[in-house]
Protein backbone atom coordinates (compact mmCIF):
# COMPACT_ATOMS: atom_id res chain seq x y z
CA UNK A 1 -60.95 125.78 -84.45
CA UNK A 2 -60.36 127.83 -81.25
CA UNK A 3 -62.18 125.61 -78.18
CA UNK A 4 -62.04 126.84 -74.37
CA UNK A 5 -60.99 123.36 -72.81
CA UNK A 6 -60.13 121.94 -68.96
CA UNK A 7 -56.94 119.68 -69.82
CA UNK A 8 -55.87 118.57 -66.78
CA UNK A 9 -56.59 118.14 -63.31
CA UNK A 10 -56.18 121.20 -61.05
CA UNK A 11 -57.21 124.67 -61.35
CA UNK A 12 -57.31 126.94 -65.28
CA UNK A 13 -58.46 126.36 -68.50
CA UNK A 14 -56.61 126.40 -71.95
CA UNK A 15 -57.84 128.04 -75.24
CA UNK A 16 -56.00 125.46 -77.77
CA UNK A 17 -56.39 124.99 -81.44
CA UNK A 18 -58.44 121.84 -82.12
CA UNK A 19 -60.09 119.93 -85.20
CA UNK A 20 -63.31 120.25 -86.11
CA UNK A 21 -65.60 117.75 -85.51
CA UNK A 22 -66.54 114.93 -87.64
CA UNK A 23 -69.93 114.64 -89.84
CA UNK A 24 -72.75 114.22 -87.13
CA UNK A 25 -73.70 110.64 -86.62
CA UNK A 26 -77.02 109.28 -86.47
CA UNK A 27 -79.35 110.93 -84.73
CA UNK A 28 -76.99 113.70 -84.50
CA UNK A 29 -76.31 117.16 -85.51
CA UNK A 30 -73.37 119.13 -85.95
CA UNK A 31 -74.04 123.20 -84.97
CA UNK A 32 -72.21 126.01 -85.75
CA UNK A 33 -72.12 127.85 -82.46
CA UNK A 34 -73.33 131.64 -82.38
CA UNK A 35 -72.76 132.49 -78.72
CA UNK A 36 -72.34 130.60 -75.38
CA UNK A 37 -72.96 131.90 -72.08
CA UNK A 38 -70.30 131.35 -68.97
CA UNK A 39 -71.99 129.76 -66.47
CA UNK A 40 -71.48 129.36 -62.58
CA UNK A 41 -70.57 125.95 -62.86
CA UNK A 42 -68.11 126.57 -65.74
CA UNK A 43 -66.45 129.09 -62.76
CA UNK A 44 -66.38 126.03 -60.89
CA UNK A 45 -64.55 123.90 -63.70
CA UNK A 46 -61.96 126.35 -63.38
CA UNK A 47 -60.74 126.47 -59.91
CA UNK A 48 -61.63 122.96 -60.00
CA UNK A 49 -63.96 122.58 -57.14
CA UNK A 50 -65.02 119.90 -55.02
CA UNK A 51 -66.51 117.31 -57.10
CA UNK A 52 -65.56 118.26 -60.10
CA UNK A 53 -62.72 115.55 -60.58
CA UNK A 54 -64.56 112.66 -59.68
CA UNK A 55 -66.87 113.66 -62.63
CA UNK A 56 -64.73 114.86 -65.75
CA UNK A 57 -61.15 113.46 -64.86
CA UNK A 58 -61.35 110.75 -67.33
CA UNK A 59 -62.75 112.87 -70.55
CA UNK A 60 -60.18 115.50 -70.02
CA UNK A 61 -59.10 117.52 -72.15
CA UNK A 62 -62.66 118.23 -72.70
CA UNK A 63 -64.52 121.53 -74.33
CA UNK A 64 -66.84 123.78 -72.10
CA UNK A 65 -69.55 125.62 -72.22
CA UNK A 66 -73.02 124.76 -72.27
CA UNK A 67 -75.94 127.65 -72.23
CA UNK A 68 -75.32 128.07 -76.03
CA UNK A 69 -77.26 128.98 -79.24
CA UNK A 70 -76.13 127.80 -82.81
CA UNK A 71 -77.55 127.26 -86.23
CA UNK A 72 -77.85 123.27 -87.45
CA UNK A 73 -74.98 123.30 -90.12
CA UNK A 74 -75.12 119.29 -90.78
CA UNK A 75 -77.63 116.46 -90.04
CA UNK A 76 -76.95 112.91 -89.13
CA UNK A 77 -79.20 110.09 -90.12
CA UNK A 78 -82.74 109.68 -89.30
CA UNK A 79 -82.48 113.16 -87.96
CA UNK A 80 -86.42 114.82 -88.01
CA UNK A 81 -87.65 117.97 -86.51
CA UNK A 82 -84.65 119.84 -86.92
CA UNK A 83 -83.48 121.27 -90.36
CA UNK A 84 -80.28 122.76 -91.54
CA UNK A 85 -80.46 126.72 -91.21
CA UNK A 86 -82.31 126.17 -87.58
CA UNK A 87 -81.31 127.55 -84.97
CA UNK A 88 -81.20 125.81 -81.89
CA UNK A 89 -80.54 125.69 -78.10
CA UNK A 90 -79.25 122.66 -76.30
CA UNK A 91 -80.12 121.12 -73.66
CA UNK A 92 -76.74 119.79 -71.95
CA UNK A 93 -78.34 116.72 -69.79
CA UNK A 94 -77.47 114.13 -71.65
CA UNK A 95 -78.42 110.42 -70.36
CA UNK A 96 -76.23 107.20 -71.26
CA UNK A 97 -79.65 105.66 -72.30
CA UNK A 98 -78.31 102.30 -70.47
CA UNK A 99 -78.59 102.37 -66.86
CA UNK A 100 -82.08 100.97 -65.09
CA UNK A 101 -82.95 104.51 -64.99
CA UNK A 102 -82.78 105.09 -68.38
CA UNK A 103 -84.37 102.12 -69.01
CA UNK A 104 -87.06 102.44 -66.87
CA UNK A 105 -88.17 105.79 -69.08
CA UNK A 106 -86.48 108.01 -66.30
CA UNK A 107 -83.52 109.72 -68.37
CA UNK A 108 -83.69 112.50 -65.47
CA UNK A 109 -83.00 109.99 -63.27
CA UNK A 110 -80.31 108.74 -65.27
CA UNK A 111 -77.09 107.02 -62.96
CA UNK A 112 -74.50 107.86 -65.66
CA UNK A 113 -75.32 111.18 -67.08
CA UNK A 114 -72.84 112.75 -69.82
CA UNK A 115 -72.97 116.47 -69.45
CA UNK A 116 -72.39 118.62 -72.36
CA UNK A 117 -69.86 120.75 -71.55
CA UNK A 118 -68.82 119.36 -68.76
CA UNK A 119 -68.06 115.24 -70.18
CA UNK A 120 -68.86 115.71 -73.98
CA UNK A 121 -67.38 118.71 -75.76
CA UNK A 122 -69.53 121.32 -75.45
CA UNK A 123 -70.11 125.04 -77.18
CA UNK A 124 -67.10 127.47 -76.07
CA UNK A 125 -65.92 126.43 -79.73
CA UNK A 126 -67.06 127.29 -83.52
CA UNK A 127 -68.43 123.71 -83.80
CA UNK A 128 -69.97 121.18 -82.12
CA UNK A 129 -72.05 117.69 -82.76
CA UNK A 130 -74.68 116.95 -80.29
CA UNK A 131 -77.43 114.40 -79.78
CA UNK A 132 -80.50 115.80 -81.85
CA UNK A 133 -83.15 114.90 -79.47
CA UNK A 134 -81.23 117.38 -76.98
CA UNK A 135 -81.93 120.38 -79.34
CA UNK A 136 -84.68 122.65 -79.32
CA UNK A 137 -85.62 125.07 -82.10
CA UNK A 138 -85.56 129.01 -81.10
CA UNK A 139 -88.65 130.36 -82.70
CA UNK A 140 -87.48 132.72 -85.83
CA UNK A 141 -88.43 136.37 -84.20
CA UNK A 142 -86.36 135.74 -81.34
CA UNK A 143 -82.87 137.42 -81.44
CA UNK A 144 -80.97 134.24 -81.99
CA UNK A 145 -78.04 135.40 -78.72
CA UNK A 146 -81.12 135.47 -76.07
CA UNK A 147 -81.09 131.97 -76.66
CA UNK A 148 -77.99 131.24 -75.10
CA UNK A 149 -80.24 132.33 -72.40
CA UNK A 150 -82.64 129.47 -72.45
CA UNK A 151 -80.20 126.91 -69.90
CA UNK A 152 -80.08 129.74 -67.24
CA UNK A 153 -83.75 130.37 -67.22
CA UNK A 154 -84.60 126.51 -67.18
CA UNK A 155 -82.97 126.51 -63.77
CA UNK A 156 -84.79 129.78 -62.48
CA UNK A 157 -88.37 128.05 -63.73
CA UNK A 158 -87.50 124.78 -62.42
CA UNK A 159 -86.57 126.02 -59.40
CA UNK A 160 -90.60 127.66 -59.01
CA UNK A 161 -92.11 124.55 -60.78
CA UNK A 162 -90.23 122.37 -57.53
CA UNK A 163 -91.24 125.54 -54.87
CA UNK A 164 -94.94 125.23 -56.37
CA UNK A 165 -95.20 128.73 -57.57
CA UNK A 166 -98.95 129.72 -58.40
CA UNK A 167 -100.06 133.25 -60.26
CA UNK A 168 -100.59 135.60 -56.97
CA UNK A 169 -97.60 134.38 -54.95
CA UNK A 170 -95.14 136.53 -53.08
CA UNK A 171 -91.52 135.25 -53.84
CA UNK A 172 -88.34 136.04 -52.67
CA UNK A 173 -84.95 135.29 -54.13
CA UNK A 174 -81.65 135.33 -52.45
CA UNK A 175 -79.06 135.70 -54.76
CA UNK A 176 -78.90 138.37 -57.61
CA UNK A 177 -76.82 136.37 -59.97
CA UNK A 178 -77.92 135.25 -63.78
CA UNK A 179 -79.92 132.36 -62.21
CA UNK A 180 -81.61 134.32 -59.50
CA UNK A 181 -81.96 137.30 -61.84
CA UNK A 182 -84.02 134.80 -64.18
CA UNK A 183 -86.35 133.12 -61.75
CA UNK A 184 -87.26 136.55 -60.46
CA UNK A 185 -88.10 137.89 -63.79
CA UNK A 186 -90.21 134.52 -64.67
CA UNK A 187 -92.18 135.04 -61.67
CA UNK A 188 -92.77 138.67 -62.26
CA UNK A 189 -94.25 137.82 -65.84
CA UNK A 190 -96.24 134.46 -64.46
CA UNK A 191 -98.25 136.63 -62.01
CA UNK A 192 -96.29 136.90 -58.98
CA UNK A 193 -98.02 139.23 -56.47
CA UNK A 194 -94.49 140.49 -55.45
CA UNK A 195 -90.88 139.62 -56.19
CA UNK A 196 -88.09 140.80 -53.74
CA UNK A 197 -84.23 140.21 -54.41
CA UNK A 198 -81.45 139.97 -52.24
CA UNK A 199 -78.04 140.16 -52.06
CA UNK A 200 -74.44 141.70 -50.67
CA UNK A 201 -72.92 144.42 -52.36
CA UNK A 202 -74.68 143.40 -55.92
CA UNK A 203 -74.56 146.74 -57.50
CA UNK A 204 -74.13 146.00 -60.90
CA UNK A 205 -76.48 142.86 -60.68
CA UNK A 206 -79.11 145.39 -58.95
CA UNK A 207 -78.75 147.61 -61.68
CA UNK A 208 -79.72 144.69 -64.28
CA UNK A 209 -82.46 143.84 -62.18
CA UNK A 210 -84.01 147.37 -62.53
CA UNK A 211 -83.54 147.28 -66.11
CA UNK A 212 -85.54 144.27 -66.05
CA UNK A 213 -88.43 145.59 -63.82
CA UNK A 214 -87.59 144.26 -60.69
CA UNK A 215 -87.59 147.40 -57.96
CA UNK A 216 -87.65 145.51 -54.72
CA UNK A 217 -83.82 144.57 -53.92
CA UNK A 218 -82.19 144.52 -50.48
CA UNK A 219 -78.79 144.55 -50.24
CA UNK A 220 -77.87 142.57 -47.52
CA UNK A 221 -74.32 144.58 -46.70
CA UNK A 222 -76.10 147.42 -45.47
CA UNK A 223 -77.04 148.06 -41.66
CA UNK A 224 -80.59 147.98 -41.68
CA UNK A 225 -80.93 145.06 -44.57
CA UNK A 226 -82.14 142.43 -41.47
CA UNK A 227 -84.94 144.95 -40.72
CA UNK A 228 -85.79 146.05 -44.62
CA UNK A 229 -86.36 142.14 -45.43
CA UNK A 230 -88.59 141.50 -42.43
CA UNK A 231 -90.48 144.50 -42.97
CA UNK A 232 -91.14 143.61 -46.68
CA UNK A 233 -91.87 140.16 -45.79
CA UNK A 234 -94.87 141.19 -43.68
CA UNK A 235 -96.58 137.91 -43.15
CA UNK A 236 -94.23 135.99 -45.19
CA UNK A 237 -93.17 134.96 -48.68
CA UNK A 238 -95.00 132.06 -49.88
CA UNK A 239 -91.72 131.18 -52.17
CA UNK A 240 -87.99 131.86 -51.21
CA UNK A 241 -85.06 130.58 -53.71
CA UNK A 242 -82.05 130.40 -52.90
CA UNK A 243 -79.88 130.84 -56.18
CA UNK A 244 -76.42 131.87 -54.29
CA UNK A 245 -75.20 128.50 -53.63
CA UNK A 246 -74.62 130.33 -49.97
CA UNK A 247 -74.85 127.90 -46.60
CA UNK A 248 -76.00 131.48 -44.36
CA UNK A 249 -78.73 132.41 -46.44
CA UNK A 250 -80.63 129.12 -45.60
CA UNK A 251 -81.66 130.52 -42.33
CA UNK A 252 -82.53 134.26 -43.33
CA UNK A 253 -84.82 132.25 -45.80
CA UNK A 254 -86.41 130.34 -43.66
CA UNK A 255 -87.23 133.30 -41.27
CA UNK A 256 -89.02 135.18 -43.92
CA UNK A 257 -91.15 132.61 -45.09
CA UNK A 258 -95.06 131.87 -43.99
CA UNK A 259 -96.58 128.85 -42.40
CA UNK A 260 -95.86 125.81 -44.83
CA UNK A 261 -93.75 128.02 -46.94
CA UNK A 262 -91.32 126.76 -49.22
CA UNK A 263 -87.72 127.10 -49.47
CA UNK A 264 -86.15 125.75 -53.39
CA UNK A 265 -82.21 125.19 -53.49
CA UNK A 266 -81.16 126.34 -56.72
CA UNK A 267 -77.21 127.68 -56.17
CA UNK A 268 -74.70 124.96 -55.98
CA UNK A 269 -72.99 125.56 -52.52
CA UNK A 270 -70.05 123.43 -52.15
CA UNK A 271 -69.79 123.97 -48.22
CA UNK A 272 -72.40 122.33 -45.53
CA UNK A 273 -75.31 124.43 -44.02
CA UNK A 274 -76.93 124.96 -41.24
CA UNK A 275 -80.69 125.85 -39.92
CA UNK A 276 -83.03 126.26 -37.30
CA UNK A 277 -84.92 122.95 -36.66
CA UNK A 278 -87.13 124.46 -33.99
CA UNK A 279 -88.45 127.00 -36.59
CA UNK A 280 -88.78 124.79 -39.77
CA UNK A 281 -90.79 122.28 -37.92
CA UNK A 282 -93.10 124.93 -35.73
CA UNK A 283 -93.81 126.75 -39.16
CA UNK A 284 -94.15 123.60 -40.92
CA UNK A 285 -91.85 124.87 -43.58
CA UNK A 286 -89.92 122.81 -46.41
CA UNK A 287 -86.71 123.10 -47.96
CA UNK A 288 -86.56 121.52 -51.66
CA UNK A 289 -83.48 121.22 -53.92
CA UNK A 290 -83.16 121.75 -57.43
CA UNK A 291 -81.63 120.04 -59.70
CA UNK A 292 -82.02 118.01 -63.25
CA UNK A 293 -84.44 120.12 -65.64
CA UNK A 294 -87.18 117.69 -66.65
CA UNK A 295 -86.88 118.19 -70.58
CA UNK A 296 -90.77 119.60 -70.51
CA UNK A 297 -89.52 122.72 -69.07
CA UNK A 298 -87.44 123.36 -72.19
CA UNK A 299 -90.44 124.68 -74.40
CA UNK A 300 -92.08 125.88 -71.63
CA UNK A 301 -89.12 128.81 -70.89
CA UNK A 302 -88.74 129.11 -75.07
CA UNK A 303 -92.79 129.85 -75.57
CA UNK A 304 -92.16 132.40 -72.37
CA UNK A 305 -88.95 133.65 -74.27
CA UNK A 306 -90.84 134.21 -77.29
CA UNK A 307 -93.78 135.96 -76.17
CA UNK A 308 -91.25 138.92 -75.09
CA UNK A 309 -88.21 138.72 -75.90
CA UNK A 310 -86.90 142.32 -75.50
CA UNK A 311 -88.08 141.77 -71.56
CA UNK A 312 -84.92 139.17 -71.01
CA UNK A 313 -82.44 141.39 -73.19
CA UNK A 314 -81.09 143.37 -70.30
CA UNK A 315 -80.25 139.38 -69.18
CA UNK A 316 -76.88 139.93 -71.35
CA UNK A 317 -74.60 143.27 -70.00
CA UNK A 318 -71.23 141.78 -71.49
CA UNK A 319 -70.33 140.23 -74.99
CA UNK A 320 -66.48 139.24 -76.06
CA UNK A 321 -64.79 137.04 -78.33
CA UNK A 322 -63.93 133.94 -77.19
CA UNK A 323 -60.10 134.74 -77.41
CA UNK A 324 -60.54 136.88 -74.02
CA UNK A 325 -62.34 133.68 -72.43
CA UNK A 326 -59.56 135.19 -69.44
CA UNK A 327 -60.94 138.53 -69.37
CA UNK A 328 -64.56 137.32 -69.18
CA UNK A 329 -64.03 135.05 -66.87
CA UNK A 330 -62.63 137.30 -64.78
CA UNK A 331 -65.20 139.92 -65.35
CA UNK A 332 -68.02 136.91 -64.13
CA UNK A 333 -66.49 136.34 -61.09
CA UNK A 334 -66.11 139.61 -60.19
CA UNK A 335 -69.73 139.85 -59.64
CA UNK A 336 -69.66 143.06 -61.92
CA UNK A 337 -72.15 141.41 -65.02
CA UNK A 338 -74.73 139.72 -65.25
CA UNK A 339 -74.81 137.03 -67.96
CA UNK A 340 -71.37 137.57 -70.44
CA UNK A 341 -71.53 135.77 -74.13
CA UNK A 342 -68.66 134.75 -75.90
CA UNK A 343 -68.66 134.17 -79.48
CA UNK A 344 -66.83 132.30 -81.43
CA UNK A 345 -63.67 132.24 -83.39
CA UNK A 346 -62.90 129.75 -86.90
């Protein structure tokens, strides 16, 4: 089978022919992948950035792709739940199940976590085998593709779960990327008084945005942006994310929040930041990062999924086979789509 892989240290990737896996094991099952989102990090994996060695060196060559949808083509042993014909999204945190973490009934917390996608083979392939307590079945009405969207949103509601989000709050998100593009739209359609979005020269994510009923954008390249923001802030935003993985944005955020506000770190910067003491502590503010999706939230974003689903379709502006993994690759870091599928190849 065709499989996207990361073969050796150093920046690119490698679409190489590959065997199929072997039968699932116990309390496994094998899927047959429909379509697998690129993700930010997997844009990291490729130019190989900071941190990423210390973490997948020794499984190389190793499979990405991890925000994937596929139907359960084979069952292991003492596999319940899950029956062949379902399809299924995956949840790529896997724990080793042996450190004190694990064994303390804290997989979240676990010290030696094996990332699908990223340690175990993951989805940018026809095939795959994954742990079967990982996999969570995509209610039939749902258009099996927007559940390649599950992962993505996961972060987005995590990231108001750790900010405390409440039915009524005001929330702004910096960044107008898949991730920030998601938490906006979960807020929106979990009561959110008012949901603002901002970014630099984001016209194609803006446009996506709009699509998915989210009118208040600022685009942060322009002149007057400073003055737009503070203006819609008013009194301040109960909520700001941050979903750009962007060091500067820390202190616009905090400047536009309310007393005891809430700042949640959801984009994966790989540089240091820098903020205003004086402010955070006179405004009694807090800055919270997110990371690790407790697996609760998993049905939580599927039930929201499935009470709409045509409301997260505009999610998805770009799908391609996974033979131009280049092109779309490419076309995601270009900032000009939103979330890009690929599908698979036999």
């Amino acid at each position: 089978m065709l499989a996207l892989q990361k073969t050796r240290d150093g920046e690119g990737l490698e679409l190489r022919d590959v065997p199929r896996p072997a039968a699932p094991g116990p309390g496994e099952v094998q899927l047959r992948i429909l379509a697998t989102g690129i993700c930010g990090t997997d844009l990291g994996i490729d130019r190989w950035g900071a941190g990423y060695a210390a973490m997948m060196g020794p499984a190389l060559p190793v499979t990405l792709g991890h925000e994937t949808v596929g139907i359960v083509a084979a069952l292991g042993e003492g596999v319940q739940g899950i029956a062949a014909g379902d399809a299924v999204v995956v949840n790529p945190a896997i724990a080793c199940g042996a450190c004190a973490r694990c064994a303390a009934g804290d997989p979240v917390g676990c010290l030696d976590r094996r990332p699908f996608g990223m340690v175990l083979d993951g989805a940018f392939a026809s095939h795959v085998n994954i742990d079967a307590a990982y996999a969570y079945r995509l209610p039939d009405h749902v258009p099996t593709e927007l559940g390649a969207l599950v992962e993505p949103l996961s972060v987005g509601q995590h990231a108001l779960d750790v900010a405390g989000f409440e039915p009524g709050h005001r929330v702004v998100v910096f960044g107008p990327g898949p991730i920030g593009q998601g938490a906006a739209l979960l807020a929106k359609r979990q009561g959110a008084a008012e949901v603002v979005v901002a970014g630099y020269n984001d016209a194609a994510r803006f446009a996506t945005l709009r699509a998915l009923g989210i009118d208040l954008l600022v685009d942060m390249s322009e002149d007057d942006a400073p003055e737009r923001l503070k203006a819609l802030a008013g009194p301040g935003f109960d909520i700001a994310i941050e979903a750009a993985g962007v060091g500067s944005v820390v202190d616009r955020a905090l400047a536009v929040l309310r007393s005891q506000g809430v700042l949640a770190l959801a984009g994966m910067g790989e540089r240091s930041a820098s903020f205003d003491m004086g402010l955070m502590v006179r405004n009694r503010l807090q800055m919270r990062g997110v990371s690790r999706i407790p697996p609760e939230v998993w049905p939580r974003v599927i039930a929201t999924l499935a009470k709409a689903p045509d409301a997260f379709a505009p999610l998805i502006t770009h799908r391609m086979d996974l033979s131009r993994a280049d092109e779309a690759f490419a076309l995601a870091r270009s900032g000009q789509s939103s979330k890009i599928l690929l599908f698979p190849e036999d």
